[in-house]
C-alpha atoms as a PDB file:
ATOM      1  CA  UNK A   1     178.199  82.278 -50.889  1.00  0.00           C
ATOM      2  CA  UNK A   2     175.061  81.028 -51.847  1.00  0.00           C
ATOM      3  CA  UNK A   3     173.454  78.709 -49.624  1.00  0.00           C
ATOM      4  CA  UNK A   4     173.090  74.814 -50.743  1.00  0.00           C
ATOM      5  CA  UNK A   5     169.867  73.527 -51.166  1.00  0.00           C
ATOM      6  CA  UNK A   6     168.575  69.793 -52.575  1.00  0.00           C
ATOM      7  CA  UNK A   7     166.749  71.695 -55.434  1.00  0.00           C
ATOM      8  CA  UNK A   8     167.817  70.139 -58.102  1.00  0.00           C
ATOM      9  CA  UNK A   9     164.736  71.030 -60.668  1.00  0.00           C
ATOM     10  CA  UNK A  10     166.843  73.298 -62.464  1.00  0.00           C
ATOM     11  CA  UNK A  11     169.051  70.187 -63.624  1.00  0.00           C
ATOM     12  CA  UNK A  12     165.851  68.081 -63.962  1.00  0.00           C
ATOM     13  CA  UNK A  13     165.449  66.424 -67.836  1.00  0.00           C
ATOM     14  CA  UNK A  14     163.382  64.313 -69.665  1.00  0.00           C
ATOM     15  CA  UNK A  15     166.632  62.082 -69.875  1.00  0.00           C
ATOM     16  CA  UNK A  16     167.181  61.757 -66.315  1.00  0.00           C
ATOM     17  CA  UNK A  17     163.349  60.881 -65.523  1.00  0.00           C
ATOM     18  CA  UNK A  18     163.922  57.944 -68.112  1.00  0.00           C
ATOM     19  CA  UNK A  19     166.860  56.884 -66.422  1.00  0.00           C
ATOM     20  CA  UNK A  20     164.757  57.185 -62.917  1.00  0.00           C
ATOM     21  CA  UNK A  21     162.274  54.417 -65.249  1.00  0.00           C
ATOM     22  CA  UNK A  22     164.930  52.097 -66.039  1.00  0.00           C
ATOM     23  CA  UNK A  23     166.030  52.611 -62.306  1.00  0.00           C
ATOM     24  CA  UNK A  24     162.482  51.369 -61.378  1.00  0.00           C
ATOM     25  CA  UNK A  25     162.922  54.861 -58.985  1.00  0.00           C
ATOM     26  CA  UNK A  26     159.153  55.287 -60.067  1.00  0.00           C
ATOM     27  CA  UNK A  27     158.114  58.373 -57.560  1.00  0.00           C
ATOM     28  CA  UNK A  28     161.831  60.244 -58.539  1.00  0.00           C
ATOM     29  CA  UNK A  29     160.510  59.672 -62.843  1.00  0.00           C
ATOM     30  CA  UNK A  30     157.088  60.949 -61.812  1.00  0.00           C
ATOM     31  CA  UNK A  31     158.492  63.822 -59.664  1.00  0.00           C
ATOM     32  CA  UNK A  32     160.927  64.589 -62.518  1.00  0.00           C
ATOM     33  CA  UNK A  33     157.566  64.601 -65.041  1.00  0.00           C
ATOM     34  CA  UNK A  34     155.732  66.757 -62.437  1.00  0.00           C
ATOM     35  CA  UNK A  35     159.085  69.317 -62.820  1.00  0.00           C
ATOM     36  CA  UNK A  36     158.715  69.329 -66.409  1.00  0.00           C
ATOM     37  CA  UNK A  37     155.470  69.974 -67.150  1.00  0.00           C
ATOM     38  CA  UNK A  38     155.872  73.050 -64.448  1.00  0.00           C
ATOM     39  CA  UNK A  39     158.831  74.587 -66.147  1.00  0.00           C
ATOM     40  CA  UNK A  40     157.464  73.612 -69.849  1.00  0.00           C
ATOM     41  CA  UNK A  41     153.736  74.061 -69.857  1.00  0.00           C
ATOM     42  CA  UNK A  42     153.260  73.740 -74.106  1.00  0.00           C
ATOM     43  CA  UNK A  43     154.474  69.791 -73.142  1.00  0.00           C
ATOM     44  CA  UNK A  44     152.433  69.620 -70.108  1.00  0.00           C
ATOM     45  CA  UNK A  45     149.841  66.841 -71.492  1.00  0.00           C
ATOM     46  CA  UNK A  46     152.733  64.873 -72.930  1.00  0.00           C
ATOM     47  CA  UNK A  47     154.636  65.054 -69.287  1.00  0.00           C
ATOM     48  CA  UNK A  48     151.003  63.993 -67.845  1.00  0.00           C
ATOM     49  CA  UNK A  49     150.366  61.227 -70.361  1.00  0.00           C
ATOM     50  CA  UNK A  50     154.246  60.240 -69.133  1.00  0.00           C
ATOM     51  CA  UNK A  51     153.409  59.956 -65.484  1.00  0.00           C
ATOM     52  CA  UNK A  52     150.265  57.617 -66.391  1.00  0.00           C
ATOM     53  CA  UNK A  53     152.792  55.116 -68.088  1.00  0.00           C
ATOM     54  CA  UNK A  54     154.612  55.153 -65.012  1.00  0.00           C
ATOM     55  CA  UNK A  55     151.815  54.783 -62.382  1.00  0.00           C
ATOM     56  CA  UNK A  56     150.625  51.780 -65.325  1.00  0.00           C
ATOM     57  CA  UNK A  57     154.030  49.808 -66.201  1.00  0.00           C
ATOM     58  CA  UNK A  58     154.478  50.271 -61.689  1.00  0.00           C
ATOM     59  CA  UNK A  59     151.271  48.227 -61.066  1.00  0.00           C
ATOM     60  CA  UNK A  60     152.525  45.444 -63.419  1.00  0.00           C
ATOM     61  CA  UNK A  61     156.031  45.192 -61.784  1.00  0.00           C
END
């Protein structure tokens, strides 16, 4: 039997890092982005460009 881990990047999504935004559970969306762009490098700026609106709209809160 496989060991459990907490590694859940395999079952990380751009849906759940939104949800993680409307959570205001800003360091679990930018983790989540960070995730993304690793496993899909053609969207890396976009993932990037997504962790700047979260560092942004978290100073304002």
């Amino acid at each position: 039997m496989k060991e459990k881990t907490d590694d859940i990047s395999h079952l990380m999504t751009e849906t759940l890092a939104n949800l993680y935004i409307e959570q205001k559970l800003y360091t679990k969306a930018i983790n989540a982005f960070h995730t993304l762009a690793n496993k899909h490098p053609d969207r890396k700026e976009y993932f990037e460009n997504r962790i700047q609106e979260v560092k942004d709209s978290r100073g304002k809160n």
